[in-house]
PDB file of N, CA and C in Angstrom:
ATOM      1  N   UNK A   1     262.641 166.745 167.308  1.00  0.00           N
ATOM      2  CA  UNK A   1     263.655 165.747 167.557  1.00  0.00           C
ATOM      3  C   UNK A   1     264.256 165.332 166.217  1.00  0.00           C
ATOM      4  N   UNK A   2     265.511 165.379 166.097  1.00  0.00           N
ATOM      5  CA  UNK A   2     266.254 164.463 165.116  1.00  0.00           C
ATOM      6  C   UNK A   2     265.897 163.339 164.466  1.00  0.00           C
ATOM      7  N   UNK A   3     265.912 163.445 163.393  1.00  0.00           N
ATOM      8  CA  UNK A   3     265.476 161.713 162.721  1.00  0.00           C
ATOM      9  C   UNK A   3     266.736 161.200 162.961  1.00  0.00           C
ATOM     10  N   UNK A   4     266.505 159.684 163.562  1.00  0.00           N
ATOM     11  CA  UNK A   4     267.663 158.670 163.676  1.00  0.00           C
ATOM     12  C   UNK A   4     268.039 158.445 162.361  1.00  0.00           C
ATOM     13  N   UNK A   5     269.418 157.974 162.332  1.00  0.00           N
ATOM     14  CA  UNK A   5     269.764 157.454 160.868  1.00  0.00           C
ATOM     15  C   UNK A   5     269.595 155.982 161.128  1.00  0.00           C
ATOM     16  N   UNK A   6     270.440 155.450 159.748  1.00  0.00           N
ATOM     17  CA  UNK A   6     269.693 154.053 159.876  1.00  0.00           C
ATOM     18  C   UNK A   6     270.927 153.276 161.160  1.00  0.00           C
ATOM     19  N   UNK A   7     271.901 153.781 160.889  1.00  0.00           N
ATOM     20  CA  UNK A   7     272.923 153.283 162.116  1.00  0.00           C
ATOM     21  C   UNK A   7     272.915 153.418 163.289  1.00  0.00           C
ATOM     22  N   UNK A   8     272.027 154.532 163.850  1.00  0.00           N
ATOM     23  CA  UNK A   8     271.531 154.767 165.354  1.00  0.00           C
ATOM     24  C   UNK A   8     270.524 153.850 165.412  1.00  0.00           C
ATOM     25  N   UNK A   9     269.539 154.429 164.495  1.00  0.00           N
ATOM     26  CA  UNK A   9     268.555 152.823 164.585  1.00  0.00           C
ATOM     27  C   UNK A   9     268.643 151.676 165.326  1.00  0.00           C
ATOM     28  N   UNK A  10     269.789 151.025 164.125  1.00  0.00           N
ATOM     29  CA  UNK A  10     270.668 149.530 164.823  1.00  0.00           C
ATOM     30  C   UNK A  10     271.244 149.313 165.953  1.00  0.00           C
ATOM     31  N   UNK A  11     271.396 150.422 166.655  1.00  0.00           N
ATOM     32  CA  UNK A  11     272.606 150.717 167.972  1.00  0.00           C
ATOM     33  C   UNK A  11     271.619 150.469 169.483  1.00  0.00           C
ATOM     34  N   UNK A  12     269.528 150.568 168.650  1.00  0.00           N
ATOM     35  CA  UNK A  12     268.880 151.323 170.260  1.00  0.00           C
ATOM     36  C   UNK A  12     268.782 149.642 170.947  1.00  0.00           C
ATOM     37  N   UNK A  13     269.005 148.765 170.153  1.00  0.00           N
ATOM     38  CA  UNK A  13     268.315 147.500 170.850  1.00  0.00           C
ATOM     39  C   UNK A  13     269.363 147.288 171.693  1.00  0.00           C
ATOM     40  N   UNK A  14     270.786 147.317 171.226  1.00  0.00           N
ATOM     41  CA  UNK A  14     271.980 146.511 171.232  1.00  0.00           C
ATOM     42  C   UNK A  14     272.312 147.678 173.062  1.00  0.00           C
ATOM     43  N   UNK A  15     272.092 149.460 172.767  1.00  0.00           N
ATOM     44  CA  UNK A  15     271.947 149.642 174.452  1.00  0.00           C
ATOM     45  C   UNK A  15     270.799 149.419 175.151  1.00  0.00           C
ATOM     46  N   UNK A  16     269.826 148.893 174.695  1.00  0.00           N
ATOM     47  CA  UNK A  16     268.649 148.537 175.665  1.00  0.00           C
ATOM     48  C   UNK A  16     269.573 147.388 176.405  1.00  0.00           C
ATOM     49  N   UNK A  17     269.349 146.280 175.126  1.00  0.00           N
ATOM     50  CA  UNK A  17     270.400 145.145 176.098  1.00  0.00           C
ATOM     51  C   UNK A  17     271.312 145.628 177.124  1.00  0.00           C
ATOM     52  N   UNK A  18     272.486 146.169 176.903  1.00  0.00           N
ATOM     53  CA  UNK A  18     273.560 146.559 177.802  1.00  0.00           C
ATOM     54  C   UNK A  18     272.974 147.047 179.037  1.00  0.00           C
ATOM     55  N   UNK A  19     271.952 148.192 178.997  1.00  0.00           N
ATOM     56  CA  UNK A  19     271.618 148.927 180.348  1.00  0.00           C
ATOM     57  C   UNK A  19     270.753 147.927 180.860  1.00  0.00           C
ATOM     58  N   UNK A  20     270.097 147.238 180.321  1.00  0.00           N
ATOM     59  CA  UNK A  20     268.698 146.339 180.719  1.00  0.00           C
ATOM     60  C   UNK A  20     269.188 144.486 181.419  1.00  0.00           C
ATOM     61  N   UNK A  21     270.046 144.268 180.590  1.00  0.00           N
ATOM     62  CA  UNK A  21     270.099 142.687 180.308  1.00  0.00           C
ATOM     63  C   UNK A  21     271.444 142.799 181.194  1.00  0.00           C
ATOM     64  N   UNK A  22     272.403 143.463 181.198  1.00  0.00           N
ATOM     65  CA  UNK A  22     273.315 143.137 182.050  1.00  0.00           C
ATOM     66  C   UNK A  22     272.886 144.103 184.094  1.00  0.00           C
ATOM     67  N   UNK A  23     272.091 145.081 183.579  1.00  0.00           N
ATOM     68  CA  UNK A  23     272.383 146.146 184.847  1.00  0.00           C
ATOM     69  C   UNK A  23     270.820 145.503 185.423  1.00  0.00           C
ATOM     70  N   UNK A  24     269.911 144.939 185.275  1.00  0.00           N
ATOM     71  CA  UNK A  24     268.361 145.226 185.232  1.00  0.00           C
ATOM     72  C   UNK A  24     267.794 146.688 185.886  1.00  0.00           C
ATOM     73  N   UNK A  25     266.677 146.633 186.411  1.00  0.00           N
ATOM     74  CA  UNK A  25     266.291 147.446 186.690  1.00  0.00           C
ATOM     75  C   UNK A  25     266.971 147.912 188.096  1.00  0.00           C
ATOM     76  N   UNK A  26     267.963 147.886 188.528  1.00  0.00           N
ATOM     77  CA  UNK A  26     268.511 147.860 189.618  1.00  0.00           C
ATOM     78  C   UNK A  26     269.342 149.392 189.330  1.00  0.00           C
ATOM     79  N   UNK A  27     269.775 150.435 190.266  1.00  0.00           N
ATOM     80  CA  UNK A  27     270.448 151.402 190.517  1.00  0.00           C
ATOM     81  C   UNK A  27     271.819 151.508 189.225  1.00  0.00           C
ATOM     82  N   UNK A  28     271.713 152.320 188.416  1.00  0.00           N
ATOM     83  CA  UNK A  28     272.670 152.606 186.935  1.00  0.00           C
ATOM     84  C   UNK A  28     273.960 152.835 187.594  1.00  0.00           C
ATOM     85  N   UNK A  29     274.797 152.388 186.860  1.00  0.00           N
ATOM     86  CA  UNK A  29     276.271 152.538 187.472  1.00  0.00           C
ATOM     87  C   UNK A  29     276.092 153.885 186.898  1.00  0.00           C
ATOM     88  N   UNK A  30     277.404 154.430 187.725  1.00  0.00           N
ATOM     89  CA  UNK A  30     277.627 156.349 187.451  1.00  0.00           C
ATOM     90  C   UNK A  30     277.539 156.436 186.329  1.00  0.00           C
ATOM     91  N   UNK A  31     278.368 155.786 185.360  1.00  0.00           N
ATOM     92  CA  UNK A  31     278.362 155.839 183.894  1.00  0.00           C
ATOM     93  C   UNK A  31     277.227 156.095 182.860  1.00  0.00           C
ATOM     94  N   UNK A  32     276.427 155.802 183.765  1.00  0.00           N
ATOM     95  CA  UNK A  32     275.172 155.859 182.784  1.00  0.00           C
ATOM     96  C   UNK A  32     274.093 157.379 183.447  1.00  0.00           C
ATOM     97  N   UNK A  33     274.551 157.566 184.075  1.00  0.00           N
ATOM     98  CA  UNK A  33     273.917 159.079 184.709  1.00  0.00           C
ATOM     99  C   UNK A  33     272.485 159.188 184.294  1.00  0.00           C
ATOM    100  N   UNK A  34     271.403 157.963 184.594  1.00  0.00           N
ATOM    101  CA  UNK A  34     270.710 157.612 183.679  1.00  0.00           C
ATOM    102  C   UNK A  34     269.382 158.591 184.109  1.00  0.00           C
ATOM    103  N   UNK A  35     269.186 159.145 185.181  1.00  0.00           N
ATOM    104  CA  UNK A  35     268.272 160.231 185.582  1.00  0.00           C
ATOM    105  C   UNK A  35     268.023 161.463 185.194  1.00  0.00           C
ATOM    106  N   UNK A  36     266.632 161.874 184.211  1.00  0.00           N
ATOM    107  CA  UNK A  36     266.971 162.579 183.349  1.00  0.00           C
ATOM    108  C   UNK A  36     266.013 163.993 183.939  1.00  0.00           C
ATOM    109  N   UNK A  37     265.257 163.753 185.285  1.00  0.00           N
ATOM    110  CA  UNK A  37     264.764 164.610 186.129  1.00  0.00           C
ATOM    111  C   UNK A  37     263.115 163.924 186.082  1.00  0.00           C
ATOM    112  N   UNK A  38     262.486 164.744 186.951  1.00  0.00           N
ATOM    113  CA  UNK A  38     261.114 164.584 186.807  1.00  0.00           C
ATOM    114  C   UNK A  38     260.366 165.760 186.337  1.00  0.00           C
ATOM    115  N   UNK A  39     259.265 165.100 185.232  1.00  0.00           N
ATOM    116  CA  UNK A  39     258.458 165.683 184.192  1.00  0.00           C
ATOM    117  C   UNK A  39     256.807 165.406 184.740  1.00  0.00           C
ATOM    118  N   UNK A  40     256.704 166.097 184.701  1.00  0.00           N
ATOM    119  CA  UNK A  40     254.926 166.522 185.470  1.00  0.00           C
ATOM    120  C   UNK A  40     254.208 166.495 183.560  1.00  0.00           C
ATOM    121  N   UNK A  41     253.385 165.439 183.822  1.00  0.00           N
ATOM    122  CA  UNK A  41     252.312 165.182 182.699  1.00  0.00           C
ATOM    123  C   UNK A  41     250.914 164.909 182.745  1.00  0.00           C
ATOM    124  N   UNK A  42     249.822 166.096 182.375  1.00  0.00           N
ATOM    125  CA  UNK A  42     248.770 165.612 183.014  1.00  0.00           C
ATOM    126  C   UNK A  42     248.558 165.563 184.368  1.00  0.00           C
ATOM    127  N   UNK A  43     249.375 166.696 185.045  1.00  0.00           N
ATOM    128  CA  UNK A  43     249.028 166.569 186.821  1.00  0.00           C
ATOM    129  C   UNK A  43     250.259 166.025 187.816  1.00  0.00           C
ATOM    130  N   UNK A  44     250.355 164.919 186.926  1.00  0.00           N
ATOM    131  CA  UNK A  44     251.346 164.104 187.662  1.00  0.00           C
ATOM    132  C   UNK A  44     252.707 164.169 187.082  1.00  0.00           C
ATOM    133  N   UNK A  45     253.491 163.221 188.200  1.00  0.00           N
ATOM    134  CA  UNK A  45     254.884 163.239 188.180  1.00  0.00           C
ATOM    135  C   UNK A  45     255.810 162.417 187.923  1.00  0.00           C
ATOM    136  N   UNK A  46     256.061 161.720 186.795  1.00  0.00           N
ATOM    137  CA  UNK A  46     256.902 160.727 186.042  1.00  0.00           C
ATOM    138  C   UNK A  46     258.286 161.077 186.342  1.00  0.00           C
ATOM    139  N   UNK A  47     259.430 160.198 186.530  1.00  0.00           N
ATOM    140  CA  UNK A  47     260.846 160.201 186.523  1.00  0.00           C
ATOM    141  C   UNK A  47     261.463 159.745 184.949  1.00  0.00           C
ATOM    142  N   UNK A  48     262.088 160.879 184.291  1.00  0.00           N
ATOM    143  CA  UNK A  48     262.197 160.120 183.068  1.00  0.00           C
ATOM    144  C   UNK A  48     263.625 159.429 183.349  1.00  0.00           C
ATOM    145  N   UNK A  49     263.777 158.360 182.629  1.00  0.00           N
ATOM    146  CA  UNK A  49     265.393 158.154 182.714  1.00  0.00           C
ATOM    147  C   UNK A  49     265.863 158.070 181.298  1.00  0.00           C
ATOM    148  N   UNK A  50     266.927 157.415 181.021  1.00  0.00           N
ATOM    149  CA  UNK A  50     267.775 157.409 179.886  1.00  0.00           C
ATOM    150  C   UNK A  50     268.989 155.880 179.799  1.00  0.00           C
ATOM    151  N   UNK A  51     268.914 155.410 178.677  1.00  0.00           N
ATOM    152  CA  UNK A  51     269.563 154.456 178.225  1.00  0.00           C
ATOM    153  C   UNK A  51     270.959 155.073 177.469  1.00  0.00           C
ATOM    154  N   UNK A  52     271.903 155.113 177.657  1.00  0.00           N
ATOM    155  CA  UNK A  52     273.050 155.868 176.617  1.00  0.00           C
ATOM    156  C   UNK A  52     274.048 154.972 176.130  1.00  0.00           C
ATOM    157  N   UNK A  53     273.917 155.400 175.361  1.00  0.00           N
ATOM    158  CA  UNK A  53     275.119 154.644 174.272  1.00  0.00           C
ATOM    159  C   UNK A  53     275.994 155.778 173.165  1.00  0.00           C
ATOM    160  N   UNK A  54     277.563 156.706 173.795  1.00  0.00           N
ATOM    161  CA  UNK A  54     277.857 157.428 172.729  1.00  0.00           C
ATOM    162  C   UNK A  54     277.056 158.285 172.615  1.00  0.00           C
ATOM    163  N   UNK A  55     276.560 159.045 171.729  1.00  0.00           N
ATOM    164  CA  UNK A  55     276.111 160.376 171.435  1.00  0.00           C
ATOM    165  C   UNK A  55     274.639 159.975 171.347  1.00  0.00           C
ATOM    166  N   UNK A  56     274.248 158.763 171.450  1.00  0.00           N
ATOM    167  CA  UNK A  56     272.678 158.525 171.512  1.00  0.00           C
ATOM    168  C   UNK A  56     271.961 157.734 172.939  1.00  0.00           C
ATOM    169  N   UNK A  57     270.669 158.820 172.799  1.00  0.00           N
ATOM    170  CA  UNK A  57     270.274 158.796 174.199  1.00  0.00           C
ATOM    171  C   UNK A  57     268.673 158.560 173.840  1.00  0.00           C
ATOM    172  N   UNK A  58     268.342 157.065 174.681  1.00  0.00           N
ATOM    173  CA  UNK A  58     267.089 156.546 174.153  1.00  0.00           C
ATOM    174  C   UNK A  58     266.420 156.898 176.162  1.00  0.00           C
ATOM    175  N   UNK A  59     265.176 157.591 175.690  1.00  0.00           N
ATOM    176  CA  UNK A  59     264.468 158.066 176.738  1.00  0.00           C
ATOM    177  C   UNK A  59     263.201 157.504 177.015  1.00  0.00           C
ATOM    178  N   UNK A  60     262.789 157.241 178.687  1.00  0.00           N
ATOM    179  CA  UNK A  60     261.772 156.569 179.265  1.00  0.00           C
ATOM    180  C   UNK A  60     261.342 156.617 179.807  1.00  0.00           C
ATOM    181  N   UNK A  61     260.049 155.664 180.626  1.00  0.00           N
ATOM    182  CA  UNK A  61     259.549 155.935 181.733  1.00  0.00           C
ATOM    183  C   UNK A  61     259.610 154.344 182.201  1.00  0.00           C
ATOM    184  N   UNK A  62     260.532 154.246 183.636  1.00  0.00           N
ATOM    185  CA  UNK A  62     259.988 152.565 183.798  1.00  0.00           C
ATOM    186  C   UNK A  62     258.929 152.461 184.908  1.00  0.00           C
ATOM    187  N   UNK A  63     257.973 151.905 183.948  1.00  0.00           N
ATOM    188  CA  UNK A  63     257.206 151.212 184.972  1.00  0.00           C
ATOM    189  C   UNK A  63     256.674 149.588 184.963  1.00  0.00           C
ATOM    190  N   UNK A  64     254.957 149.194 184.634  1.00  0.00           N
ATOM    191  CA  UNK A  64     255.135 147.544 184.474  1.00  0.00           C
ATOM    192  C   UNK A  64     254.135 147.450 183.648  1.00  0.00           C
ATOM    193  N   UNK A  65     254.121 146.241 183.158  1.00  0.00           N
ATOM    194  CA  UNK A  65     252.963 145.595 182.130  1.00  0.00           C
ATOM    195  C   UNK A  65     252.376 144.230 182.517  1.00  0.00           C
ATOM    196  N   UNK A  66     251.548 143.920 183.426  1.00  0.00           N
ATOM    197  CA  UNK A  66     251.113 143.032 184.087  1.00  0.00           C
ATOM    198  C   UNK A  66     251.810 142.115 185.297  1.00  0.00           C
ATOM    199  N   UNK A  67     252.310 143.391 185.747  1.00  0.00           N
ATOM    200  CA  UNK A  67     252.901 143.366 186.826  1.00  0.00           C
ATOM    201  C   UNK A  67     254.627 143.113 186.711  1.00  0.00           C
ATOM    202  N   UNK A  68     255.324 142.958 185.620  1.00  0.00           N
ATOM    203  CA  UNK A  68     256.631 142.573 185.262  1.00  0.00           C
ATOM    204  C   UNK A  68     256.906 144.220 184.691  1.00  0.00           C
ATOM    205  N   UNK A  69     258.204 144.266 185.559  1.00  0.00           N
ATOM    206  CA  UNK A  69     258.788 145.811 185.461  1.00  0.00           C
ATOM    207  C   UNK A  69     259.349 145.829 183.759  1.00  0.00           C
ATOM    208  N   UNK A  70     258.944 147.254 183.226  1.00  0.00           N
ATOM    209  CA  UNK A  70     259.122 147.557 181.525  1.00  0.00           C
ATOM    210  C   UNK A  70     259.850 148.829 181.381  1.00  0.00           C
ATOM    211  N   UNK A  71     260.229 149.096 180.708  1.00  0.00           N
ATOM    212  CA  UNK A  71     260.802 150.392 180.283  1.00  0.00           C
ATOM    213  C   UNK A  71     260.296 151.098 179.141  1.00  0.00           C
ATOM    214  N   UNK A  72     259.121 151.856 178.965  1.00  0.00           N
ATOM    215  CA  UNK A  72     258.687 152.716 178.197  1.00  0.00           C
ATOM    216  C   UNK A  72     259.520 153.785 177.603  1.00  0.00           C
ATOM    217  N   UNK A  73     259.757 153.763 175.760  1.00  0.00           N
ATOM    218  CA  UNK A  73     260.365 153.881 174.760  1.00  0.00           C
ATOM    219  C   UNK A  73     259.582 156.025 174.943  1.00  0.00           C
ATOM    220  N   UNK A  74     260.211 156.713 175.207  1.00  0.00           N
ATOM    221  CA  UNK A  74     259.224 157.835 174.623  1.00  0.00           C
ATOM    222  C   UNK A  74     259.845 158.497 173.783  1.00  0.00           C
ATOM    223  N   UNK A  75     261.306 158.415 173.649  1.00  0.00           N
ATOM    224  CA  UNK A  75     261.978 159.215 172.472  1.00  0.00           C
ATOM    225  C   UNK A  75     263.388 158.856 172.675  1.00  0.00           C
ATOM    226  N   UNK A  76     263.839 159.547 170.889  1.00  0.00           N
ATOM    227  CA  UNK A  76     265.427 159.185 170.786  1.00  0.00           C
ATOM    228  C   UNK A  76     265.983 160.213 170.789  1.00  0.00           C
ATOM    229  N   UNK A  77     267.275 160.197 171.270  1.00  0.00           N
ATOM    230  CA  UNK A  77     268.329 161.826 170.689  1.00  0.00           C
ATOM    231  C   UNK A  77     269.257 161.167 170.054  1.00  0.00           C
ATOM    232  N   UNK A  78     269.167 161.232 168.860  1.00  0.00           N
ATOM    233  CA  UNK A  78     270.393 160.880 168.371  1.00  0.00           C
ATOM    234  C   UNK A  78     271.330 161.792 167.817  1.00  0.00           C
ATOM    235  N   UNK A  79     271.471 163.322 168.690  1.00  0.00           N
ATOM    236  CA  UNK A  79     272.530 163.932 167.835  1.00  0.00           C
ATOM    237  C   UNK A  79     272.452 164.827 168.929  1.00  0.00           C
ATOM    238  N   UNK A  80     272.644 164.417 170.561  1.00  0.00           N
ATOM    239  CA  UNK A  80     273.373 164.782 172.096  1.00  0.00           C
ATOM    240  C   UNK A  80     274.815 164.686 171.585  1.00  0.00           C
ATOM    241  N   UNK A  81     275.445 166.167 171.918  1.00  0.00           N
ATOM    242  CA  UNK A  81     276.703 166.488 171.596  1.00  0.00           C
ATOM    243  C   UNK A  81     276.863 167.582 173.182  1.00  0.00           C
ATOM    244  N   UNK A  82     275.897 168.083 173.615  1.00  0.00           N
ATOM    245  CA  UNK A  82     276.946 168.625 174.782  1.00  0.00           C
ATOM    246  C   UNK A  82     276.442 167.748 175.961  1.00  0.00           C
ATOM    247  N   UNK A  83     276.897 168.250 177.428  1.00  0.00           N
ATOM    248  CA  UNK A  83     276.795 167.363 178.702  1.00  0.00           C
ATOM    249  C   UNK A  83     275.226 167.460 178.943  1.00  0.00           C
ATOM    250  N   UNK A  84     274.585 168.443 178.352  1.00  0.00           N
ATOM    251  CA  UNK A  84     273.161 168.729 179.314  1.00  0.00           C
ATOM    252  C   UNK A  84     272.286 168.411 178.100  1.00  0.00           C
ATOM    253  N   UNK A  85     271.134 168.101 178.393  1.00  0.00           N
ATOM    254  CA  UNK A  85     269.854 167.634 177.363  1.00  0.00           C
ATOM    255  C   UNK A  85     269.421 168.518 177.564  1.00  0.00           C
ATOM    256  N   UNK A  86     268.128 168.542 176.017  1.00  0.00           N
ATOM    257  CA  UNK A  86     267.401 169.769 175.401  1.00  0.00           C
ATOM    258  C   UNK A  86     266.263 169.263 176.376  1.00  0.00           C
ATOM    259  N   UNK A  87     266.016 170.406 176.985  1.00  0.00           N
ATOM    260  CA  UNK A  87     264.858 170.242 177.891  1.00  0.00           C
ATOM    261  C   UNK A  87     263.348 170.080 176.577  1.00  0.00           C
ATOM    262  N   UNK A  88     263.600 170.638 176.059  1.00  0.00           N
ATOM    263  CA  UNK A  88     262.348 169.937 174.888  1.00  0.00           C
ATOM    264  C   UNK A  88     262.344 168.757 174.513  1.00  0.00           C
ATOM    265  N   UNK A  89     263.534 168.250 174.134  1.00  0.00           N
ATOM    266  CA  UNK A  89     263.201 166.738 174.047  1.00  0.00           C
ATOM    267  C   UNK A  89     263.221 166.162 174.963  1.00  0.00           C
ATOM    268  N   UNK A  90     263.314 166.180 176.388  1.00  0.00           N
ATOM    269  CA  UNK A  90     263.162 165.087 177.392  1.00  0.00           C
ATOM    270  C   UNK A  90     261.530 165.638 177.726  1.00  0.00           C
ATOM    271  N   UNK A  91     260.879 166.535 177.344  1.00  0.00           N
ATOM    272  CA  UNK A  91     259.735 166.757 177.771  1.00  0.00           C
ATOM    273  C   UNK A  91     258.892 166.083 176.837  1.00  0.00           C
ATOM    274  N   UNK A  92     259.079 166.196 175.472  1.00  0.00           N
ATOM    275  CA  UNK A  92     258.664 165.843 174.277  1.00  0.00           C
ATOM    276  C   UNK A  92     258.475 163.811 174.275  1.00  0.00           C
ATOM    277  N   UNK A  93     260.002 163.133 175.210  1.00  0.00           N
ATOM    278  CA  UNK A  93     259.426 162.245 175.392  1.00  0.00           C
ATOM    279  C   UNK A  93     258.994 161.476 176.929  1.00  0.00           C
ATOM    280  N   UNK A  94     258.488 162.160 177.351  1.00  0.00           N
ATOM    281  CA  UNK A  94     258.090 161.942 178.775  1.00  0.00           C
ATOM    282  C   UNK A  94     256.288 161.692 178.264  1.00  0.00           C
ATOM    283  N   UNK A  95     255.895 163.201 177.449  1.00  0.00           N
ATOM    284  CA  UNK A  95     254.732 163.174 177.135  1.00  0.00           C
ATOM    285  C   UNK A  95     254.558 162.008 176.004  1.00  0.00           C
ATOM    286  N   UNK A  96     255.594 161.434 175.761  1.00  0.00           N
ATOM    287  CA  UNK A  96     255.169 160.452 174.631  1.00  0.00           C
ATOM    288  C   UNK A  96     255.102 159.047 175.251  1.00  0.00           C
ATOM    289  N   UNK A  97     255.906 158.917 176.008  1.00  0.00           N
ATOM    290  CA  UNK A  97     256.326 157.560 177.157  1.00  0.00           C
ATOM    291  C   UNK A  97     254.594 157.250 178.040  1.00  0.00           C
ATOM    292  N   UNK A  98     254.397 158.732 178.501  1.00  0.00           N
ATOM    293  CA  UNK A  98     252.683 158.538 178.922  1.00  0.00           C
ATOM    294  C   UNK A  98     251.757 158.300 178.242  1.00  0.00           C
ATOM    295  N   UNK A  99     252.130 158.669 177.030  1.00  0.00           N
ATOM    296  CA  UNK A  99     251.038 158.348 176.535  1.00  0.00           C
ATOM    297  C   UNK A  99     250.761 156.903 175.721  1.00  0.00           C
ATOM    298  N   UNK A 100     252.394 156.173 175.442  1.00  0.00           N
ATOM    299  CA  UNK A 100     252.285 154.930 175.048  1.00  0.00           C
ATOM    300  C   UNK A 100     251.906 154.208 176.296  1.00  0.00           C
ATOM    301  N   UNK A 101     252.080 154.326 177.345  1.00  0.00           N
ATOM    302  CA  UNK A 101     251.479 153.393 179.035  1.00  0.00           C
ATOM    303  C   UNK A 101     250.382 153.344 178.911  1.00  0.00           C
ATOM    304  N   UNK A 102     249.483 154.814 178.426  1.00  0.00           N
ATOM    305  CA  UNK A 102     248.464 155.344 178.463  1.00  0.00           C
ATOM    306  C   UNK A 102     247.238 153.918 177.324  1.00  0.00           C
ATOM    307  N   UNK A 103     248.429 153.477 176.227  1.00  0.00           N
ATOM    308  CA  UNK A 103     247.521 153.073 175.269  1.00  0.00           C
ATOM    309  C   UNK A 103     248.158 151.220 175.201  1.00  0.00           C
ATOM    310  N   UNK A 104     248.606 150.818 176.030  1.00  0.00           N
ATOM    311  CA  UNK A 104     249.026 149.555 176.506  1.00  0.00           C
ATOM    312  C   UNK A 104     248.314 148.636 177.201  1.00  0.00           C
ATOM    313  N   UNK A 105     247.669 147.531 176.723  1.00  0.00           N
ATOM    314  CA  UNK A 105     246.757 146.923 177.700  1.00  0.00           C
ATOM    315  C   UNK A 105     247.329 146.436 179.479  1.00  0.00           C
ATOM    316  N   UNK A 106     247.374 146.643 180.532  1.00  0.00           N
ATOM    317  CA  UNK A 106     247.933 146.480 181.539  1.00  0.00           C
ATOM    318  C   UNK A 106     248.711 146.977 182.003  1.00  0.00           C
ATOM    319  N   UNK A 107     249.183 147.953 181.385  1.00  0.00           N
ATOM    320  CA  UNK A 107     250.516 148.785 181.430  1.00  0.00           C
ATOM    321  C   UNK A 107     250.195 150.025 182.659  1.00  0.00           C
ATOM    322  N   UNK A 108     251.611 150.767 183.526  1.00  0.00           N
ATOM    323  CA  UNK A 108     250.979 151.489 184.227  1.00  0.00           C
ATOM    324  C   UNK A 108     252.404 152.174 184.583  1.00  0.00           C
ATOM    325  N   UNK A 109     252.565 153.300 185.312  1.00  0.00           N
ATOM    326  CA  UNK A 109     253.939 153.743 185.562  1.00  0.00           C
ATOM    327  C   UNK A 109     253.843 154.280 187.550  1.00  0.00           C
TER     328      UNK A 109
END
């Protein structure tokens, strides 16, 4: 995966907000085409989705952390230039998204 620069960096909170704080966890307007397929980890079957903002695409798994719905961070793309994602990096953070749930006190997907 791409190292973020320091300006993508600054950009991941500001679309968490947008997709999170205005849309919640409720059905993504088209715009955000935020379904990034399902990734089998360890047996099982996670839905990854995606936060987008422009050419950067912050990837997840939502599930909850003591019972209040969360959105697990598993990776960034910050240098998505065509319509379709690198199936390595949405796999790359699916397995990373499980495994931060994995190491979260209460956390679960």
């Amino acid at each position: 995966m791409k190292r973020a620069s320091k300006q993508d960096q600054r950009k991941v909170p500001q679309i968490l907000r947008e997709h999170f704080c205005e849309f919640g966890f409720v059905k993504s307007p088209q715009k955000w085409n935020s379904n990034e397929d399902d990734h089998r980890v360890s047996g099982r079957v996670y839905r990854l989705q995606a936060a987008k903002g422009h050419q950067l695409r912050i990837y997840g798994i939502v599930g909850s952390r003591h019972g209040k719905k969360t959105f697990f961070v598993g990776g960034i793309d910050p240098g998505k230039k065509s319509n379709k994602a690198d199936k390595g990096i949405l796999k790359r953070a699916a397995d990373r998204a499980v495994a931060l749930i994995g190491e979260i006190e209460g956390a679960s997907a």
